[in-house]
Protein backbone atom coordinates (compact mmCIF):
# COMPACT_ATOMS: atom_id res chain seq x y z
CA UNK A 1 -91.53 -39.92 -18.94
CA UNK A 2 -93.71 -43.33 -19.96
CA UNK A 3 -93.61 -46.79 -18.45
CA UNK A 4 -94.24 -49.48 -20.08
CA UNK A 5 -94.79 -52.24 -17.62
CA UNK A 6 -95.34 -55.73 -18.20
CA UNK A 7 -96.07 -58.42 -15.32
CA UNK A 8 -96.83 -61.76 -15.64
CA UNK A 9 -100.19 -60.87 -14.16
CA UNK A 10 -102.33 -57.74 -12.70
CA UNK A 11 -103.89 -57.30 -9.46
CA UNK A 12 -106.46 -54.53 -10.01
CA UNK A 13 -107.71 -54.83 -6.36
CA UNK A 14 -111.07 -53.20 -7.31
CA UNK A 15 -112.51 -56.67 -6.29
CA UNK A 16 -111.82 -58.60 -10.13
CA UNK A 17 -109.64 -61.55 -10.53
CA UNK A 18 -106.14 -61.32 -11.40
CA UNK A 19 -105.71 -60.96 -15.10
CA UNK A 20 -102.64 -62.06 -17.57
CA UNK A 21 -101.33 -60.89 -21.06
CA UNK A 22 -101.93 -57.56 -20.19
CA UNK A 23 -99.47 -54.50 -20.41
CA UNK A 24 -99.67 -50.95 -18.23
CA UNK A 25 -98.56 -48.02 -19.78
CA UNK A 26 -98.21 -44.61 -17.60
CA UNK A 27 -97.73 -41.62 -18.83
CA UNK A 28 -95.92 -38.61 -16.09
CA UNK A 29 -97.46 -39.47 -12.88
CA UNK A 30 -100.88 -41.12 -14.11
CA UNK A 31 -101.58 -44.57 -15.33
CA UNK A 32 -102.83 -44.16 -18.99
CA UNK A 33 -103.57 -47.40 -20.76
CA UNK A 34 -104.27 -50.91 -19.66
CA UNK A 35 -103.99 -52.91 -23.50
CA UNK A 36 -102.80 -56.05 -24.34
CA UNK A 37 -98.86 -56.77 -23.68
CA UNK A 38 -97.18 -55.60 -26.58
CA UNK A 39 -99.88 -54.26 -28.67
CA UNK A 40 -98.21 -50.72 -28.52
CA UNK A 41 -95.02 -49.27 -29.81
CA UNK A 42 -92.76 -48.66 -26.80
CA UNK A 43 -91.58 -45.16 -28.71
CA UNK A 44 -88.76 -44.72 -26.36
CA UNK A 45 -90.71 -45.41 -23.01
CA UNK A 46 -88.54 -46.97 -20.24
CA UNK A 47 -89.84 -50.75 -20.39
CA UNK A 48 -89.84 -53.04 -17.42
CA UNK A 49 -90.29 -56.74 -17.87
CA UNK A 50 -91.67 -58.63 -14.77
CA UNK A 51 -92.22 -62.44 -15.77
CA UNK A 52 -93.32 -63.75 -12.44
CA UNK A 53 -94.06 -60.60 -10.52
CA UNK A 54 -97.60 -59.27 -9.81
CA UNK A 55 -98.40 -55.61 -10.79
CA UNK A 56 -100.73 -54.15 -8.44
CA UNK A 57 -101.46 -50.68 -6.33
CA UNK A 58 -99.13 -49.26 -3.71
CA UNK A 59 -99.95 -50.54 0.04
CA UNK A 60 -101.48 -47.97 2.00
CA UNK A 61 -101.29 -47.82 6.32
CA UNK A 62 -103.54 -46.13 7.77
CA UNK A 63 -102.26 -46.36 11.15
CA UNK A 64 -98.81 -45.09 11.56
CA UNK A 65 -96.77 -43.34 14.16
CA UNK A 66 -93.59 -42.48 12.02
CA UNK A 67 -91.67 -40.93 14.52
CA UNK A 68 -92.31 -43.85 17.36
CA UNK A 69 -90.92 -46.52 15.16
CA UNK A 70 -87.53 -48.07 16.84
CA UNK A 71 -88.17 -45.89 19.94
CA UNK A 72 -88.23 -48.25 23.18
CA UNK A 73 -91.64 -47.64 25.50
CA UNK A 74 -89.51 -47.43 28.70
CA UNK A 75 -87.03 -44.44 28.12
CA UNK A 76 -89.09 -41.69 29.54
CA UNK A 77 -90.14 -39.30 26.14
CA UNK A 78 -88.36 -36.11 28.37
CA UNK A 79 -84.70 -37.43 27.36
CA UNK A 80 -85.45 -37.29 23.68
CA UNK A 81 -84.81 -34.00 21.66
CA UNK A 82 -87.03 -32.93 19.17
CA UNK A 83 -84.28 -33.07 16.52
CA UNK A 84 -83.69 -37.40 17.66
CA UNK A 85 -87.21 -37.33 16.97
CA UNK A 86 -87.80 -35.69 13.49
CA UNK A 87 -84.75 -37.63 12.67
CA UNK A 88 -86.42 -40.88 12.95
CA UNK A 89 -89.27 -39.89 10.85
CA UNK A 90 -87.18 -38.74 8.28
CA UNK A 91 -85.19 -42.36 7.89
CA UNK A 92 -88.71 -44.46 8.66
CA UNK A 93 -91.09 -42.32 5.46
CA UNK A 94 -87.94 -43.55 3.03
CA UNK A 95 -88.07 -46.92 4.67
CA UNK A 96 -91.93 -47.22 4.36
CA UNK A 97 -91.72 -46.63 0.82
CA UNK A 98 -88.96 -49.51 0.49
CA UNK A 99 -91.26 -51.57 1.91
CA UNK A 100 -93.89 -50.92 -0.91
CA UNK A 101 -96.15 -48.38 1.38
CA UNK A 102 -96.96 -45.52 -0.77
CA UNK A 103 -99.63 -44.05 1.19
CA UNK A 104 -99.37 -43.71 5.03
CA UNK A 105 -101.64 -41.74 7.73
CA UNK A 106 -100.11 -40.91 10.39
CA UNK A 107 -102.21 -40.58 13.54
CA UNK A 108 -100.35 -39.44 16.37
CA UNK A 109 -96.86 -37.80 17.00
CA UNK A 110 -95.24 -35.28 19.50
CA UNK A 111 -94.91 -31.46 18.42
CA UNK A 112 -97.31 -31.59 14.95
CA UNK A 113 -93.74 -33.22 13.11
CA UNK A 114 -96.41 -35.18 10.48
CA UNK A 115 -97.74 -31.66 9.60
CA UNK A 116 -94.08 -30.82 9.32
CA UNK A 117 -92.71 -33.73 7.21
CA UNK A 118 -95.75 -34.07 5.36
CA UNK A 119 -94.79 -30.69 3.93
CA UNK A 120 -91.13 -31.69 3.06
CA UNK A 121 -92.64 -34.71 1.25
CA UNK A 122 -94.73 -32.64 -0.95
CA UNK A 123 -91.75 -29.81 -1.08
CA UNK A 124 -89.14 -32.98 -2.16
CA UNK A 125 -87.24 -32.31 0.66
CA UNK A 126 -88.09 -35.90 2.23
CA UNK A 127 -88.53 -38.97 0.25
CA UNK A 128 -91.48 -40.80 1.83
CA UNK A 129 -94.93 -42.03 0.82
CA UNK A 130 -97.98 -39.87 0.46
CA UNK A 131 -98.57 -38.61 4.00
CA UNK A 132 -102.04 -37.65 5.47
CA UNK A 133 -100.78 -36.05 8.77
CA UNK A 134 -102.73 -35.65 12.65
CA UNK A 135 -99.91 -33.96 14.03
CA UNK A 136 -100.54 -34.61 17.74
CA UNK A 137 -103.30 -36.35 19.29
CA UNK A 138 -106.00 -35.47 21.93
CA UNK A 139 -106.50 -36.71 25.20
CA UNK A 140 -108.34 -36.42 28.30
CA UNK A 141 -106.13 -34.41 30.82
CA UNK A 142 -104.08 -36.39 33.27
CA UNK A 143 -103.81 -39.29 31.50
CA UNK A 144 -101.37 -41.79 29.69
CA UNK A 145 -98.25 -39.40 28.77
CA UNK A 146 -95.99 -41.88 26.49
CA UNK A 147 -93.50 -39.81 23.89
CA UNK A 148 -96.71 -38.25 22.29
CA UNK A 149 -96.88 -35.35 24.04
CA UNK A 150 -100.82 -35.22 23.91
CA UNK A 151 -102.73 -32.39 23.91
CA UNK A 152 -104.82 -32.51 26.97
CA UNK A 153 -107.99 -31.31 27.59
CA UNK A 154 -110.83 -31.01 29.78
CA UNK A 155 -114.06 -30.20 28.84
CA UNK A 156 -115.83 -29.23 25.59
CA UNK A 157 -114.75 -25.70 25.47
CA UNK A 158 -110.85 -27.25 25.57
CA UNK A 159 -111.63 -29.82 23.24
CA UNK A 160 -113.05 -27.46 21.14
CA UNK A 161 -109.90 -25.10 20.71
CA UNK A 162 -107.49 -27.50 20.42
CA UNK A 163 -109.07 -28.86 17.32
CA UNK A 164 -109.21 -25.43 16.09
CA UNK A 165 -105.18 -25.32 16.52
CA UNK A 166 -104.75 -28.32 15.29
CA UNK A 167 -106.47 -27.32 12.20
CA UNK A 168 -104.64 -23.76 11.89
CA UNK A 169 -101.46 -26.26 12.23
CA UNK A 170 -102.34 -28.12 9.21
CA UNK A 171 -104.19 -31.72 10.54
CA UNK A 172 -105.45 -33.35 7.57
CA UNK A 173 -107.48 -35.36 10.28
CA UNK A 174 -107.88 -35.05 14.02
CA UNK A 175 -106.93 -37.85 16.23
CA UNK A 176 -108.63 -38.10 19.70
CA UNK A 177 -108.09 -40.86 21.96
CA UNK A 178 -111.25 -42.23 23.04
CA UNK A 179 -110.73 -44.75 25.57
CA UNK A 180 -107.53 -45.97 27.47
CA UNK A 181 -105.70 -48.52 25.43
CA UNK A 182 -105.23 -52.76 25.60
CA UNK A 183 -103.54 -52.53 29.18
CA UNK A 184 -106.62 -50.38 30.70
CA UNK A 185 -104.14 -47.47 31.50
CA UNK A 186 -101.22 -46.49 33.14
CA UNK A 187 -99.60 -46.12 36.30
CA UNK A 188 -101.87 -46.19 39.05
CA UNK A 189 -105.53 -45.73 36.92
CA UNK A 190 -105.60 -48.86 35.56
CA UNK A 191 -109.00 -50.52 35.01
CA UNK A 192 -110.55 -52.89 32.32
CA UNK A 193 -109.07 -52.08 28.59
CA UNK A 194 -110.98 -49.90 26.84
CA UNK A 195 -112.53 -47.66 29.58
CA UNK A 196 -114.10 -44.45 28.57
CA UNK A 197 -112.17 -41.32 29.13
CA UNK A 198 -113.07 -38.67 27.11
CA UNK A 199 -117.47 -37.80 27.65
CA UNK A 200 -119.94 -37.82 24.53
CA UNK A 201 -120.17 -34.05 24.27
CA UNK A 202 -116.56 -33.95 24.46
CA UNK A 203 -116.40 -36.05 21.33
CA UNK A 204 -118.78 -33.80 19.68
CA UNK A 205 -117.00 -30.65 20.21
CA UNK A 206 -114.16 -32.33 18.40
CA UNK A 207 -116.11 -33.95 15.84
CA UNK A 208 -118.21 -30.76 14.94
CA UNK A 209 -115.10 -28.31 14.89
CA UNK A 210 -112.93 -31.13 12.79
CA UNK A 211 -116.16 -31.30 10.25
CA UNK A 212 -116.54 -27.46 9.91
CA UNK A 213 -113.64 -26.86 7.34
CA UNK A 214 -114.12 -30.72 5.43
CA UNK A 215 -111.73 -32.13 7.42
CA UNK A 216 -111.87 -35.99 9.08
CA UNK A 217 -111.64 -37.25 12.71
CA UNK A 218 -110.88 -40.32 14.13
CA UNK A 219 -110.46 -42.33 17.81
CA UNK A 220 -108.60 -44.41 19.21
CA UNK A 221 -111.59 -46.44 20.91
CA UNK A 222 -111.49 -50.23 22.23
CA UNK A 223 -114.34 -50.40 24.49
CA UNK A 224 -118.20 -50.40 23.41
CA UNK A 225 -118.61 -47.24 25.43
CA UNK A 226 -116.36 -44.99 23.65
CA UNK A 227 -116.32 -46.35 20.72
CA UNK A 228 -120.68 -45.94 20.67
CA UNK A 229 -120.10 -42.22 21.61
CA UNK A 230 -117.42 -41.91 19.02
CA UNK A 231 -120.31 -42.75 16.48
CA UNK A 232 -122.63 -41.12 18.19
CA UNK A 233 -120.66 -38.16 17.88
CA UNK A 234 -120.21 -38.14 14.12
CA UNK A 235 -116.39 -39.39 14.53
CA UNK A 236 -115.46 -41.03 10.18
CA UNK A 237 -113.09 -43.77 11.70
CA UNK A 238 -112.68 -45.90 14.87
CA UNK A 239 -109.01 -47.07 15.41
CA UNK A 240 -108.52 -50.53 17.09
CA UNK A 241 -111.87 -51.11 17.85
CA UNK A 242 -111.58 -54.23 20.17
CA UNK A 243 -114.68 -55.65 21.87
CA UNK A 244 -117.37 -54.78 19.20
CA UNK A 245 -120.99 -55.75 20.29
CA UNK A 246 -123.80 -55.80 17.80
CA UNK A 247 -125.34 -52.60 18.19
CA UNK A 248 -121.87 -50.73 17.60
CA UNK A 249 -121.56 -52.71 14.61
CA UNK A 250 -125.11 -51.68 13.44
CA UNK A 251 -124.42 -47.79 14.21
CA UNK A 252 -121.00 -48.34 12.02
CA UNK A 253 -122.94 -49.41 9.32
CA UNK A 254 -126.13 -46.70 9.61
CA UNK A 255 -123.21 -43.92 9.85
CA UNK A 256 -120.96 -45.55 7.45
CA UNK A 257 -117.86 -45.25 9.80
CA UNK A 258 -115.03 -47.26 9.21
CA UNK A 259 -112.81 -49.24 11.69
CA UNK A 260 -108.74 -49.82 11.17
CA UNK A 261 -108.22 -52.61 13.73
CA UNK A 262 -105.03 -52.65 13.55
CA UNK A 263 -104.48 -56.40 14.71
CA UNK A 264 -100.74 -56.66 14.58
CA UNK A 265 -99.99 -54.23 17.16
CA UNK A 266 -102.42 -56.29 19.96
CA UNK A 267 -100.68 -58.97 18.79
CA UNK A 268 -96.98 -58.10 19.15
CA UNK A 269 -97.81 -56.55 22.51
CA UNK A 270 -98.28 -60.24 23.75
CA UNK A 271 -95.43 -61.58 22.24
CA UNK A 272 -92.96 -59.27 22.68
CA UNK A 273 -93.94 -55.93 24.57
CA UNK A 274 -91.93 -56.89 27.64
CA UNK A 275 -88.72 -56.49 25.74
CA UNK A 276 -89.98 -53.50 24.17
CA UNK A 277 -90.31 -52.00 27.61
CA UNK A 278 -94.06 -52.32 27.50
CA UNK A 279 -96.13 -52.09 31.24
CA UNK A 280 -96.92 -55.66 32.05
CA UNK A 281 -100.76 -55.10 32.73
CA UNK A 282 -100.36 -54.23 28.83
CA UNK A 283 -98.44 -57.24 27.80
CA UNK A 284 -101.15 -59.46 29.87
CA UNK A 285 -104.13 -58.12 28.68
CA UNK A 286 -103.56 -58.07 24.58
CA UNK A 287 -104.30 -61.76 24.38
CA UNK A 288 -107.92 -61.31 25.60
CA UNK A 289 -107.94 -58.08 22.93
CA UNK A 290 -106.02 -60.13 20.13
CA UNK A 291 -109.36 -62.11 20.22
CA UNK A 292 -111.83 -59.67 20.99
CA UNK A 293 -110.22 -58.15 18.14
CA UNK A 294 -110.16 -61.13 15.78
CA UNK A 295 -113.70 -61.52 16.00
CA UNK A 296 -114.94 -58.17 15.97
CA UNK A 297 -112.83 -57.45 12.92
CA UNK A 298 -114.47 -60.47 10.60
CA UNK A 299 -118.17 -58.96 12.42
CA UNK A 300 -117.49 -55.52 11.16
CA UNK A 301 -116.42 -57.12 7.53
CA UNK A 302 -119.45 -59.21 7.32
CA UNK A 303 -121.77 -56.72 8.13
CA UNK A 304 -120.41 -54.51 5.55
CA UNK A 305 -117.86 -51.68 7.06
CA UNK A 306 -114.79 -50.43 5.73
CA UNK A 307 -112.35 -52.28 7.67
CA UNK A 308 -108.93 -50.65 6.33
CA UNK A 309 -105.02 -52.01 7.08
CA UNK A 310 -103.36 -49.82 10.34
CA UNK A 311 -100.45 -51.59 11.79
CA UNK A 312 -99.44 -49.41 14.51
CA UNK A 313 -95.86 -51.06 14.56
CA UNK A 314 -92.15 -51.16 13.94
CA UNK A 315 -90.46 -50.86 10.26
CA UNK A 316 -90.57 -54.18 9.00
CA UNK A 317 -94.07 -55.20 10.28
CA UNK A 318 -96.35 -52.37 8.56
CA UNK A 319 -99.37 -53.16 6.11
CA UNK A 320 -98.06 -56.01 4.61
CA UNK A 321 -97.90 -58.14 7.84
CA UNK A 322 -101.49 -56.41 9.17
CA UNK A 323 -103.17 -57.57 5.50
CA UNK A 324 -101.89 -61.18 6.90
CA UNK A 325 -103.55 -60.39 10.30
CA UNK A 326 -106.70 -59.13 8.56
CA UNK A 327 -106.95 -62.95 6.72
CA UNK A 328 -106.58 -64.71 10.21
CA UNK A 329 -109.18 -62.62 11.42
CA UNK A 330 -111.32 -64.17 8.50
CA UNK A 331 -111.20 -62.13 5.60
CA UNK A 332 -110.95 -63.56 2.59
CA UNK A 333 -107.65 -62.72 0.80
CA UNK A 334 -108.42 -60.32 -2.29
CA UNK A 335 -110.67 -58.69 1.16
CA UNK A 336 -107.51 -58.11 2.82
CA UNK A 337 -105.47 -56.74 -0.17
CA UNK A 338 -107.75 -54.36 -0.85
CA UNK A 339 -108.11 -53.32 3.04
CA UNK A 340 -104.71 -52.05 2.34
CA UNK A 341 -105.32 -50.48 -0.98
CA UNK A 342 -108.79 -49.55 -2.67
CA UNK A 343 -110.92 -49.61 0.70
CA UNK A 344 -108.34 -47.76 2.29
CA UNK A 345 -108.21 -45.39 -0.31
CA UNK A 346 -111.95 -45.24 0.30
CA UNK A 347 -111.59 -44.12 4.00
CA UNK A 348 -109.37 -41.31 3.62
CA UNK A 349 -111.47 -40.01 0.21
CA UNK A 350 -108.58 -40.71 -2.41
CA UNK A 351 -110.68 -43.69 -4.43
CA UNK A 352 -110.47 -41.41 -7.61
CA UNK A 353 -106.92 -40.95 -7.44
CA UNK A 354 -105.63 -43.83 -5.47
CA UNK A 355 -105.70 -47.74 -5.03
CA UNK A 356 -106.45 -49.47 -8.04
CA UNK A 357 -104.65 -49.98 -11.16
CA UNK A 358 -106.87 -48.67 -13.55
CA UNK A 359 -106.53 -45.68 -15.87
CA UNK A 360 -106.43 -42.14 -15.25
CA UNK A 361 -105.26 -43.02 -11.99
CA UNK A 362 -102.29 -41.92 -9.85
CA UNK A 363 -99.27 -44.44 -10.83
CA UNK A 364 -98.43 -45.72 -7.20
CA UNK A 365 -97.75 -48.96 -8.10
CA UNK A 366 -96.00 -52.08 -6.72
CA UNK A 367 -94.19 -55.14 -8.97
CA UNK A 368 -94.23 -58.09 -6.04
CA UNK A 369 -92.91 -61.44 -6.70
CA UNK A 370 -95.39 -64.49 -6.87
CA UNK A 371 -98.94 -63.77 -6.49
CA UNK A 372 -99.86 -62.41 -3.32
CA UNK A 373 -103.83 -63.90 -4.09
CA UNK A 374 -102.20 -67.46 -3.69
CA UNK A 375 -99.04 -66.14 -0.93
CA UNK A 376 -99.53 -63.35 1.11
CA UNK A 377 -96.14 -63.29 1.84
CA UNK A 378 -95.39 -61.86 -1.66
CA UNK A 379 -96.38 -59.00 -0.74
CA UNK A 380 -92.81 -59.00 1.14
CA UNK A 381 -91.06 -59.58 -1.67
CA UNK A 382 -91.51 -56.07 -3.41
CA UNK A 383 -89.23 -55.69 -6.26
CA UNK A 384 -90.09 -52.63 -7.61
CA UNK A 385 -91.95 -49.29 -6.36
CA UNK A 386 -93.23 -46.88 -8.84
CA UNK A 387 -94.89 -43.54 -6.90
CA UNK A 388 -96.35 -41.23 -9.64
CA UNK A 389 -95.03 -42.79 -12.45
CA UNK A 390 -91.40 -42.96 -10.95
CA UNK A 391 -89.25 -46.07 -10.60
CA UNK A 392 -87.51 -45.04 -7.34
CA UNK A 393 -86.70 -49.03 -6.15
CA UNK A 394 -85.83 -51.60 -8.06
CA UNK A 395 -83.47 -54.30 -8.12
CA UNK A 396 -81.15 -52.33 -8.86
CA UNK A 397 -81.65 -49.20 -6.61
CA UNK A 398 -83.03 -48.69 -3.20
CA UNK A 399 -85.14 -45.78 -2.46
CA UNK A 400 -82.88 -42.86 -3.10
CA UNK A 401 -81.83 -40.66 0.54
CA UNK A 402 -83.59 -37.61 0.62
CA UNK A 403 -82.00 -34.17 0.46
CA UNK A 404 -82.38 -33.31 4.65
CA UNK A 405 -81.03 -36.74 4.73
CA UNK A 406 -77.53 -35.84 2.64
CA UNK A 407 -77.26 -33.17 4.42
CA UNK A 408 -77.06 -35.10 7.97
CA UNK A 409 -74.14 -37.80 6.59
């Protein structure tokens, strides 16, 4: 099946200026020709006309939990059933992909269920975006619990072979956490957010076992502490990454290790955590770490790491509103785009199939309205989502329900 696609201009996001007059032509799931609008013969190729709308690549978020979304922080993770659970991730991939996501990572999730519904995705089972998967997370034993279910360990030798399951399982990346998180911890070990709590050589084992078969690891690491031995230990990505002092930003850059800040979660913990059920030490703290995270973000840009769009947050608040975040933090606009499409794409190694319009490349595309290099906010206003060369929303048609979702109704 071809596409011919013609928008009233192109956003490339490889770094170029928008351009006009221009037609995109794919061909199955690939993009193959970039020409001047109606310079070709449309010899019965399925033709959408887009005056006013932007063309450009399919938003990526590369920090996702897509079985926490719409779960309240307060109901104790015990009193939810696996089936609730895999439920929810189901209905949230098909509402990413309304929402112009085509590419999501998901870093941390009870029972491996990524792995799982990664699997379906590919199968057709489950209509959701591209899904890079870490199944469940790990984390130093007796702490935070949350509806995770970590994986906890103690000790390099522990560390060690629960990477190895978790890459038998399927992790297309390994997710460790770090440090404790904005509120400093939970229950009664609270301290300053961000403390250490998994050792150096811990991080190594991880790091070294995750590295072994090609694969990628990443932390969840706010203080300087953790997020130095994170480096230190070879980790490819830091997640949040609050509190950045100069010589973790000059490691970054010698080990080219990119950061996800992930701004808009900090930020909705102040505003609205309590009703979300969040502890209070946690809704008190993210202002201080909103900031801390504001200006470490724009130090990491300047200096010249991959700073990629995460949001860590609810449905209707995912890369979109974090590419907003990543401009008040000080990157310029087309900076920000592209944190959510070709630099992503960079980070999780899918630059030569992924996030750009150009040809030969994968046909995950988005048709916004308005220009989202003058209004961010177009990048709300998706109109159409093409993933590999396949209208499946449009105007006229939401994204379809998938086949394990039929069979629920």
């Amino acid at each position: 099946m071809k596409l011919i696609i013609r928008p009233e201009r192109v956003l490339d996001c490889t770094g170029a200026d928008s351009s006009t007059g221009l037609e995109v032509v794919t061909s199955g799931e690939r993009i193959e020709e970039i020409r001047p609008a109606e310079s070709g013969e449309a010899d019965g190729a399925q033709v959408i006309e887009a005056p006013g709308m932007t063309l450009m690549p399919g938003l990526m978020d590369l920090h996702i939990h897509l079985f926490q979304w719409g779960q309240r922080h307060d109901v104790p993770w015990e009193r939810e059933s696996i089936l609730e659970a895999g439920l929810r991730g189901i209905r949230n991939a098909r509402s990413a992909l309304e929402l112009g996501v085509t590419t999501v990572r998901d870093v941390a999730c009870r029972d491996n269920l990524s792995i799982q519904l990664r699997d379906l995705i590919r199968a057709g089972q489950v209509v959701g975006p591209r899904l890079l998967a870490s199944g469940t997370q790990l984390e130093a034993s007796g702490r935070a619990a949350y509806f995770f279910r970590a994986i906890y360990v103690n000790g390099p030798d522990e560390v060690r072979a629960a990477t190895r399951r978790q890459l038998r399982a399927g992790a297309d990346w390994i997710k460790v956490m770090a440090t404790s998180g904005v509120g400093g911890g939970t229950g009664h070990l609270i301290s300053e957010p961000g403390w250490q709590e998994l050792t150096e050589e811990e991080l190594r084992a991880a790091a070294i076992e995750a590295h072994g078969p090609g694969r990628k690891i990443t932390a969840h690491a706010i203080g300087n502490s953790g997020i130095k031995a994170a480096v230190r230990a070879g980790f490819d990505c830091i997640e949040h990454g609050d509190f950045l002092d100069e010589e973790a930003i000059e490691m970054m850059v010698e080990r080219n290790t990119a950061l996800v800040p992930t701004l808009t979660i900090t930020r909705n913990l102040g505003e609205h955590g309590a009703e979300r059920g969040f502890e209070q030490n946690i809704v008190d703290r993210a202002q201080q770490t909103l900031e801390a995270g504001f200006a470490s973000t724009l130090a990491a840009w300047n200096a010249g790491i991959r700073v990629a769009a995460g949001s860590d947050v609810d449905l209707d608040e995912t890369a979109a509103e974090e590419v907003r975040m990543l401009h008040r933090a000080g990157l310029p606009k087309m900076a920000a785009i592209m944190a959510a499409t070709s630099t992503a794409a960079s980070v999780i190694d899918l630059d030569h199939e992924l996030g750009t319009v150009e040809s030969n490349k994968i046909a995950d595309l988005l048709l916004v309205e308005g220009d989202p290099l003058e209004d961010l906010g177009a990048l709300d206003r998706v109109r159409y989502v093409i993933q590999g060369g396949v209208v499946i929303k449009s105007p006229d048609q939401s994204v379809v329900t998938s086949p394990l979702e039929a069979l629920a109704v």
